[in-house]
N, C-alpha and C. Protein backbone atom coordinates (compact mmCIF):
# COMPACT_ATOMS: atom_id res chain seq x y z
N UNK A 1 19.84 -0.14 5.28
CA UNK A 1 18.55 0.19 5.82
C UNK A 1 18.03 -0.94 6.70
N UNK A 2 18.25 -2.29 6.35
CA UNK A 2 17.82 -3.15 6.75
C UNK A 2 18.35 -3.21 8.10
N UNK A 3 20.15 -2.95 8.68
CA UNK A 3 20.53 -2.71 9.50
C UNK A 3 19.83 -1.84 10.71
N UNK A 4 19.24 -1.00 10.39
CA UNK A 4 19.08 0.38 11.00
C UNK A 4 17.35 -0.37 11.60
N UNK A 5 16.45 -0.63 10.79
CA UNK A 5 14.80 -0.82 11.04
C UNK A 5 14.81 -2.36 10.81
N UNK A 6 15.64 -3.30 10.71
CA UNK A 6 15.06 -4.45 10.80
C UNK A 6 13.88 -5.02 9.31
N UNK A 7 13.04 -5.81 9.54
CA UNK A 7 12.67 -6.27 8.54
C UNK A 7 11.52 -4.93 7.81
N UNK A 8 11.25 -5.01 6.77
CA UNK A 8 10.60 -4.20 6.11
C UNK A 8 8.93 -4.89 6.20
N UNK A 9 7.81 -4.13 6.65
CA UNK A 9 6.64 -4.56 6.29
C UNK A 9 5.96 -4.19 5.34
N UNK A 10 4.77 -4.70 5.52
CA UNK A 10 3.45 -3.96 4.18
C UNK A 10 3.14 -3.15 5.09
N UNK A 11 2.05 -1.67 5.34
CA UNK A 11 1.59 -0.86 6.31
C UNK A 11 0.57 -1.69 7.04
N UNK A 12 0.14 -0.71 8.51
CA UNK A 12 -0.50 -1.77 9.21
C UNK A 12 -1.85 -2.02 8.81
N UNK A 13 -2.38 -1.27 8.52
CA UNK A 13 -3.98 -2.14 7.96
C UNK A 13 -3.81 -3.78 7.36
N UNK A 14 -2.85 -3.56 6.87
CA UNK A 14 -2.64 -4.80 5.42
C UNK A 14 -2.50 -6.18 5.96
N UNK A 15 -1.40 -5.32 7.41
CA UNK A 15 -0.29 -6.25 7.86
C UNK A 15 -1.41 -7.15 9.07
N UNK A 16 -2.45 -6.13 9.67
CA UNK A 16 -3.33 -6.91 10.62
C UNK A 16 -4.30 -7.52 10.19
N UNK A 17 -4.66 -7.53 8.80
CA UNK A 17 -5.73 -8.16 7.74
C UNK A 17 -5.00 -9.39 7.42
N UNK A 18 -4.29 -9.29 7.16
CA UNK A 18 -2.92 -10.73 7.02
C UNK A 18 -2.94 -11.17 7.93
N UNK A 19 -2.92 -10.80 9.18
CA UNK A 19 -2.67 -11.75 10.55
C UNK A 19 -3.97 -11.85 11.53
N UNK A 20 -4.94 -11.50 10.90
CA UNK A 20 -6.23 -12.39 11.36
C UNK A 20 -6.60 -13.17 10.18
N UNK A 21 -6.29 -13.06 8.95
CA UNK A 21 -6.44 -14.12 8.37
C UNK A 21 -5.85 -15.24 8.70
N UNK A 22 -4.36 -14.94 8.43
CA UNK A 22 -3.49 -16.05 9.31
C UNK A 22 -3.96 -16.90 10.60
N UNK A 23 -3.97 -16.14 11.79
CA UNK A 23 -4.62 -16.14 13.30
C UNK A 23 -6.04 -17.14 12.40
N UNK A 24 -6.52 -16.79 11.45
CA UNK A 24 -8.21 -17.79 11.37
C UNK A 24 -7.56 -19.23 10.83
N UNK A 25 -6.51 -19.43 9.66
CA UNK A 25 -6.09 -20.33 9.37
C UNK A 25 -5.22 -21.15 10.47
N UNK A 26 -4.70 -20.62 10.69
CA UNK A 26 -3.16 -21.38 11.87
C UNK A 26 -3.21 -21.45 12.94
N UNK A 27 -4.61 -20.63 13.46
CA UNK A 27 -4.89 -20.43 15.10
C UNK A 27 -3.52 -19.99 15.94
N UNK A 28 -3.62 -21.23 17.35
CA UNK A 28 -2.23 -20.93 18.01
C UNK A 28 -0.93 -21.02 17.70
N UNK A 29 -0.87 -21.66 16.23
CA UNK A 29 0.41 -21.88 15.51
C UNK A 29 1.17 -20.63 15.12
N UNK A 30 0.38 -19.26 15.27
CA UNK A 30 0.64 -18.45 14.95
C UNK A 30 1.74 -17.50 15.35
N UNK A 31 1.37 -17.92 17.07
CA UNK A 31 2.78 -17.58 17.91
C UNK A 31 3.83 -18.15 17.75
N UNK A 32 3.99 -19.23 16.84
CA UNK A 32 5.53 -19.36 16.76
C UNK A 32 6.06 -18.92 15.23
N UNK A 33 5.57 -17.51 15.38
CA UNK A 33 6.19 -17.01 13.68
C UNK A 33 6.40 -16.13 14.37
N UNK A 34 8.03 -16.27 14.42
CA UNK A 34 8.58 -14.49 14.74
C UNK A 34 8.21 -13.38 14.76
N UNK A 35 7.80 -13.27 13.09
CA UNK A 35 7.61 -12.11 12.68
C UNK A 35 6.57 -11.20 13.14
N UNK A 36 5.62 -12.11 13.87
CA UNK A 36 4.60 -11.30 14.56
C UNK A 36 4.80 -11.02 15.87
N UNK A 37 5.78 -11.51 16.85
CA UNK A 37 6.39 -10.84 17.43
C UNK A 37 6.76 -9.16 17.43
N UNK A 38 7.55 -9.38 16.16
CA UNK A 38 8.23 -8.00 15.42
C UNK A 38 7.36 -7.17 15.57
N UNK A 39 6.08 -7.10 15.10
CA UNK A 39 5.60 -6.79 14.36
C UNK A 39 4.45 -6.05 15.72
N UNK A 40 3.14 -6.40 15.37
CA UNK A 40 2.24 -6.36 16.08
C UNK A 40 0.99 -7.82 16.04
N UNK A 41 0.70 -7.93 17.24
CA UNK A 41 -0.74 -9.12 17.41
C UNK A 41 -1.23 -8.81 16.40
N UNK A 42 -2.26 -9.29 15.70
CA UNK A 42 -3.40 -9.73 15.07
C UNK A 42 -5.12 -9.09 16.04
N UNK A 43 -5.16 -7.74 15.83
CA UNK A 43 -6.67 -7.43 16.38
C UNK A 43 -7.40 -6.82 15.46
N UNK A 44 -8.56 -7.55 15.87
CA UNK A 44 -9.49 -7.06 14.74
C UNK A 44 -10.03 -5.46 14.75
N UNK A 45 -10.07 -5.27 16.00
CA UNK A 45 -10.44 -3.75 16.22
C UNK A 45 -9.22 -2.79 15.58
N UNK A 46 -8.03 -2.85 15.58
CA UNK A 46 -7.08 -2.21 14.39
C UNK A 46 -7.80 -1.11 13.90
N UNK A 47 -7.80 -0.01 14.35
CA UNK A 47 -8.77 1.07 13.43
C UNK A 47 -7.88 1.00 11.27
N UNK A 48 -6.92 0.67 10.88
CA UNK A 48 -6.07 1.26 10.02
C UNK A 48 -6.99 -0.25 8.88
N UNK A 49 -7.16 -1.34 9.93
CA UNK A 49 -8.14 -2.11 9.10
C UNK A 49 -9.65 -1.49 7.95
N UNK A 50 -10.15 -0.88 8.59
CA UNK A 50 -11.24 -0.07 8.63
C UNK A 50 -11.00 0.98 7.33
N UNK A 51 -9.85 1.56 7.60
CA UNK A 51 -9.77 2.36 6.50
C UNK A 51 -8.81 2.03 5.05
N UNK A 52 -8.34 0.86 5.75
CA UNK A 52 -7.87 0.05 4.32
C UNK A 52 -9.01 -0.29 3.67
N UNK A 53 -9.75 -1.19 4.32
CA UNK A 53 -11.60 -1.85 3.68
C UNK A 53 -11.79 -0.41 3.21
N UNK A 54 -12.28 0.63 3.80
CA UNK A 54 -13.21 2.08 3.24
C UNK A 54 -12.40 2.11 2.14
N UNK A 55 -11.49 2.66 1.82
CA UNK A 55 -10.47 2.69 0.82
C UNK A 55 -11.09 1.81 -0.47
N UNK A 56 -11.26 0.29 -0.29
CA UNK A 56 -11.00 -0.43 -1.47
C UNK A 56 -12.37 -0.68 -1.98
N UNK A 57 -13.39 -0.39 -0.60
CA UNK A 57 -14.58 -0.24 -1.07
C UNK A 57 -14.98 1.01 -1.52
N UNK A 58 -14.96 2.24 -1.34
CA UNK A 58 -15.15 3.47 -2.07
C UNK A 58 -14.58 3.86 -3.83
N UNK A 59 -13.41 2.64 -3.57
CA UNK A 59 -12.63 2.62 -4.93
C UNK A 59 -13.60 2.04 -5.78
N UNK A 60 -14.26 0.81 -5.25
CA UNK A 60 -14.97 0.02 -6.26
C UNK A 60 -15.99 0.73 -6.17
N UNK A 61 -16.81 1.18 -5.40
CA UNK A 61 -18.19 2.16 -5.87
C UNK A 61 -17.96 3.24 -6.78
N UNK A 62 -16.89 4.03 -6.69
CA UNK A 62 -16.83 4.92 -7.71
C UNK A 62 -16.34 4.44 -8.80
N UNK A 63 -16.19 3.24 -9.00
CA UNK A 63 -15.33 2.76 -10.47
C UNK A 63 -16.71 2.57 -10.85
N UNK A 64 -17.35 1.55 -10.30
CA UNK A 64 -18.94 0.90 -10.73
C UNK A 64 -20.23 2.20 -10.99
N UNK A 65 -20.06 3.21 -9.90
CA UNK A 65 -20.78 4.38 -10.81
C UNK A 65 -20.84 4.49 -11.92
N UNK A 66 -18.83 5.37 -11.96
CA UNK A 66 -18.66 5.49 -12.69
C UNK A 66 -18.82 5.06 -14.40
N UNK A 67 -19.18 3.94 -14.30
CA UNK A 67 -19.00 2.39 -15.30
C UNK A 67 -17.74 2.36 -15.69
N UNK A 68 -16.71 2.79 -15.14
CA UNK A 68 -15.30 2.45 -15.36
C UNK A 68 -14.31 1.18 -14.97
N UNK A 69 -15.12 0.34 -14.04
CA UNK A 69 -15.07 -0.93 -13.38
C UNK A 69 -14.80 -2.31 -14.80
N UNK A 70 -13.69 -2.41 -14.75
CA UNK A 70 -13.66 -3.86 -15.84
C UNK A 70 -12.01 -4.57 -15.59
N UNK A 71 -12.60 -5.48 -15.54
CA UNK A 71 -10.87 -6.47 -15.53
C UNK A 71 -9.99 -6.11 -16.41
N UNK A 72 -8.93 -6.20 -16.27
CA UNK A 72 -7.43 -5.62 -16.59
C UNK A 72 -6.13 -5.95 -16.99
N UNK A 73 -6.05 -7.32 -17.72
CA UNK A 73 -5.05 -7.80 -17.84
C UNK A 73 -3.91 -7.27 -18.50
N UNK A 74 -2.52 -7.18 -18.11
CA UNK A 74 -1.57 -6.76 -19.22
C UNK A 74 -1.31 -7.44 -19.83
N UNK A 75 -1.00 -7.04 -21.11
CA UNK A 75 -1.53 -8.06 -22.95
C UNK A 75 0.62 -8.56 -23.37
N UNK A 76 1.20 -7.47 -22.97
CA UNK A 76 2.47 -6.91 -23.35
C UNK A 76 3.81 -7.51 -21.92
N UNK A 77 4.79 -8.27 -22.04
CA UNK A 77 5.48 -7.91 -21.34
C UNK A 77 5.79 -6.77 -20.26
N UNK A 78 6.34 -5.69 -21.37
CA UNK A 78 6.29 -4.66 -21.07
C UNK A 78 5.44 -3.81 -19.76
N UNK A 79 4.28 -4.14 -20.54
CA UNK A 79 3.54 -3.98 -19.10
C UNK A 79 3.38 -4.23 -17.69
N UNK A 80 3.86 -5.51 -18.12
CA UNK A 80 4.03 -6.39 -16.72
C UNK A 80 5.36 -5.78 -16.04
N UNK A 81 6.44 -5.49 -16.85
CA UNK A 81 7.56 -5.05 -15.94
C UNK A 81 7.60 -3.49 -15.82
N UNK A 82 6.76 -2.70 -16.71
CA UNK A 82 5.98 -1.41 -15.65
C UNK A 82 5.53 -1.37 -14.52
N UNK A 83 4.96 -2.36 -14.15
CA UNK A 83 3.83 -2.36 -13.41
C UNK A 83 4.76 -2.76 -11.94
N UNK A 84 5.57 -3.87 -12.08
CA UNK A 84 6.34 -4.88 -10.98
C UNK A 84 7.79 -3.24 -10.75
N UNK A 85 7.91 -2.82 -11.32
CA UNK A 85 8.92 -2.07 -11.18
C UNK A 85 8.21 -0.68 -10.45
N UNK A 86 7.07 0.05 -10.66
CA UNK A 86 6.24 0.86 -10.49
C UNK A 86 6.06 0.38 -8.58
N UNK A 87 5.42 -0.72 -8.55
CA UNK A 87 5.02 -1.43 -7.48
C UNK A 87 6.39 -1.23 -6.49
N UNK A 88 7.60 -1.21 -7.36
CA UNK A 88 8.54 -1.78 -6.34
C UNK A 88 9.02 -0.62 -5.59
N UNK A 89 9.06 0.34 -6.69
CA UNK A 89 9.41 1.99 -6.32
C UNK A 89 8.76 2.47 -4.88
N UNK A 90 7.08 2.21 -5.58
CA UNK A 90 6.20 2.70 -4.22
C UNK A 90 6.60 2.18 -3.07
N UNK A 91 6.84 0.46 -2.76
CA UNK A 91 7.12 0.41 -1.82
C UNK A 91 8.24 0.69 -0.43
N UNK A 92 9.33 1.00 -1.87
CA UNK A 92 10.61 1.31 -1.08
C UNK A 92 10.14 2.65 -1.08
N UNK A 93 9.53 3.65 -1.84
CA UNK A 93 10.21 4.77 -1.66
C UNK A 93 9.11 4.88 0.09
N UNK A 94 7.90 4.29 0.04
CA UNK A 94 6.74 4.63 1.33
C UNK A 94 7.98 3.74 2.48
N UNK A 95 8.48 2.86 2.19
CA UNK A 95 9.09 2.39 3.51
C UNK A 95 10.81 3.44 3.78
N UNK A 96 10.93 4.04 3.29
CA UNK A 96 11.82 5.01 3.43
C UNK A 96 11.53 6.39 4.10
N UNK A 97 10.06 6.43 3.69
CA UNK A 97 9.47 7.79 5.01
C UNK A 97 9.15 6.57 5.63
N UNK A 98 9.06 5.58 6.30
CA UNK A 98 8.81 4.87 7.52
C UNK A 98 7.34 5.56 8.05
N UNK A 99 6.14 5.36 6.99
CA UNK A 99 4.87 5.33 7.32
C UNK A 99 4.23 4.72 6.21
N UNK A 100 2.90 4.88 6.28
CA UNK A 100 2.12 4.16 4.75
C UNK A 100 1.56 5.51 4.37
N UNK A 101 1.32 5.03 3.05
CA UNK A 101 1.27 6.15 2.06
C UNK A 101 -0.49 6.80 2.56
N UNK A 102 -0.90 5.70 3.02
CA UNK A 102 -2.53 6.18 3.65
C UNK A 102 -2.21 6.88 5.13
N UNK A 103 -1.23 6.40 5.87
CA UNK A 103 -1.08 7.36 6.79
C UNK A 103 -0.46 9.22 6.66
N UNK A 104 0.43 8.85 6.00
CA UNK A 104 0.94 9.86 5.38
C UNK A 104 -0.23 11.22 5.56
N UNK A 105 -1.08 10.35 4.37
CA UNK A 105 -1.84 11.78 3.93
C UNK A 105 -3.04 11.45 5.02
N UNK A 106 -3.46 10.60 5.69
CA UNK A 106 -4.55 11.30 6.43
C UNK A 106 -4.01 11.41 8.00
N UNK A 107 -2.59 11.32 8.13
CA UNK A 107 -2.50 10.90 9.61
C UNK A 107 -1.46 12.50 9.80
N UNK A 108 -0.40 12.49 8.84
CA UNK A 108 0.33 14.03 8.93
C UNK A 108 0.61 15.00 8.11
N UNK A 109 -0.69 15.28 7.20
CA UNK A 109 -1.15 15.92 6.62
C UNK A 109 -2.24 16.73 7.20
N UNK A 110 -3.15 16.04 7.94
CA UNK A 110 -3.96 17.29 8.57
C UNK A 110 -3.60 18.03 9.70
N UNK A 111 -2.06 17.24 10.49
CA UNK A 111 -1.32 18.11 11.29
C UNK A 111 -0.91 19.14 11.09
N UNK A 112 -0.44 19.37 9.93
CA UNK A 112 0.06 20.23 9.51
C UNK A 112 1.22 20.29 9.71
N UNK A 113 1.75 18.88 9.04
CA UNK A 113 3.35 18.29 9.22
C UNK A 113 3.66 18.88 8.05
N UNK A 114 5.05 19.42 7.60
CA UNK A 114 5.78 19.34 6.53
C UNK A 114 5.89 18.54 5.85
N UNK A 115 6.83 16.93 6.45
CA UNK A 115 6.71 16.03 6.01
C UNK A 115 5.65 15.38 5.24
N UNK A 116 4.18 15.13 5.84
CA UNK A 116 3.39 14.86 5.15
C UNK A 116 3.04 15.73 3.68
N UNK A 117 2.85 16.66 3.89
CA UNK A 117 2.62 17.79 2.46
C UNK A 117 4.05 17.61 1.25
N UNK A 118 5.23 17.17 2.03
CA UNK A 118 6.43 16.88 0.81
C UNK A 118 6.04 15.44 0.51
N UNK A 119 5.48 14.59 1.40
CA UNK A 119 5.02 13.03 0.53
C UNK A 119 4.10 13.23 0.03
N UNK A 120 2.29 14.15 -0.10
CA UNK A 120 1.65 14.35 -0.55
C UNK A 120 2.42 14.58 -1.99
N UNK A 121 3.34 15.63 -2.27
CA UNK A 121 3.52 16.22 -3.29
C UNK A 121 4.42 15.42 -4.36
N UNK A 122 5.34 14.45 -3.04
CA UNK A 122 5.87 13.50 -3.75
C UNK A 122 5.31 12.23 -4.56
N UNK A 123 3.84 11.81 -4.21
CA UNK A 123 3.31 10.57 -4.48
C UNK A 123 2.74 11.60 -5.57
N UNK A 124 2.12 12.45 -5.70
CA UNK A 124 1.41 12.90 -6.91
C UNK A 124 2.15 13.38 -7.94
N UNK A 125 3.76 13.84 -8.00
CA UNK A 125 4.63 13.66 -8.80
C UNK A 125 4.92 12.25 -9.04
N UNK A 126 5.31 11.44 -8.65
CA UNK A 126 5.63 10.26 -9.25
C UNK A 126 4.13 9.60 -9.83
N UNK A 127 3.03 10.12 -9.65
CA UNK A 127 1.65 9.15 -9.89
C UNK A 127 1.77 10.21 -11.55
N UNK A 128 1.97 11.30 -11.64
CA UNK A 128 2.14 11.82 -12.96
C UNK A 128 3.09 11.28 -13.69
N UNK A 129 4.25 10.88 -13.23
CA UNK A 129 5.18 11.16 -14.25
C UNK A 129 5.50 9.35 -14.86
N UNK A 130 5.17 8.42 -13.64
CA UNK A 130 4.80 6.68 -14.14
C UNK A 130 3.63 6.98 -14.94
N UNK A 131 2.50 7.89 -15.31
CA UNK A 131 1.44 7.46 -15.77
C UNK A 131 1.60 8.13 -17.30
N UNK A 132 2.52 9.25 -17.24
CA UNK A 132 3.26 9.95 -18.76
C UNK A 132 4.46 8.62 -19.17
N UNK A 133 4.98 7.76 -18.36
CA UNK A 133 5.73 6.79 -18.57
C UNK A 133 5.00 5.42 -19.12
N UNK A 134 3.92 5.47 -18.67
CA UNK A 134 3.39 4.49 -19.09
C UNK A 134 2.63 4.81 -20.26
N UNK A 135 1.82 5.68 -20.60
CA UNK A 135 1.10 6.12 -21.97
C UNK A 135 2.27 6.53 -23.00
N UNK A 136 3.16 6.31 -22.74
CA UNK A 136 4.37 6.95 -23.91
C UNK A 136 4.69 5.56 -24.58
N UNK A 137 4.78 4.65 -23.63
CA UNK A 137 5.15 3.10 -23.88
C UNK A 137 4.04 2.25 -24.50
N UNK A 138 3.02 2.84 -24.63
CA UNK A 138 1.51 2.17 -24.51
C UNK A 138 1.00 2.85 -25.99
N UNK A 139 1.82 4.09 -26.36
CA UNK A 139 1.26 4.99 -27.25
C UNK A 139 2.61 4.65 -28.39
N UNK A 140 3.52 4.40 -27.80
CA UNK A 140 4.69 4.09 -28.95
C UNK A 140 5.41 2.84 -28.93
């Protein structure tokens, strides 16, 4: 795979939030990291920025409504290598459709792509069946 697409990223919201952070720390030092070459500049206007932030802020308002909002540590090994293994899945399996899982569903899903509606269906099967994986482990 690596052959075929070259280096693997995080999606772009993440990736241009990283590289104006970067760009604020390292300034012009910044151009001599390859990888942003590869990749894309560092702009703040980035619309995918915008909806990464909406995203993490709508998450925390409805947790804090909710009163469901509280720190989270895993107590158990176990947990921890649920969680790092869970993490690792998502990312390969989202860099294998070669989009982000937020584009996916709001970018070719309201096209009325196929594709998008089989990753829709795919992320909400695997969000069931890690979360029956994880309460089974948690419960026994």
């Amino acid at each position: 795979m690596f052959l075929v697409v070259g280096a693997w990223t995080v999606g772009g919201g993440e990736t241009m939030m990283t590289g104006l952070i970067a760009q604020f720390i390292l300034g012009d030092e910044l151009a001599r990291i390859p990888f942003w070459d590869l990749v894309f500049k560092p702009d703040a206007g980035y619309w995918k920025i915008y909806i990464s932030l909406g995203m993490l802020f709508g998450a925390l308002v409805g947790a804090i409504l909710s009163k469901e909002f509280y720190w989270r540590v895993p107590r158990h090994l176990s947990e921890w290598v649920m969680i790092t293994i869970g993490g690792l899945l998502m990312g390969v399996g989202i860099r294998l459709a070669f989009v982000c899982n937020v584009s996916t569903f709001f970018g070719l899903t309201p096209q009325m792509n196929l594709g998008g509606y089989l990753s829709v269906v795919g992320i909400i099967a695997g969000a069931w069946v890690g979360s029956m994986i994880y309460k089974k482990v948690l419960e026994g």
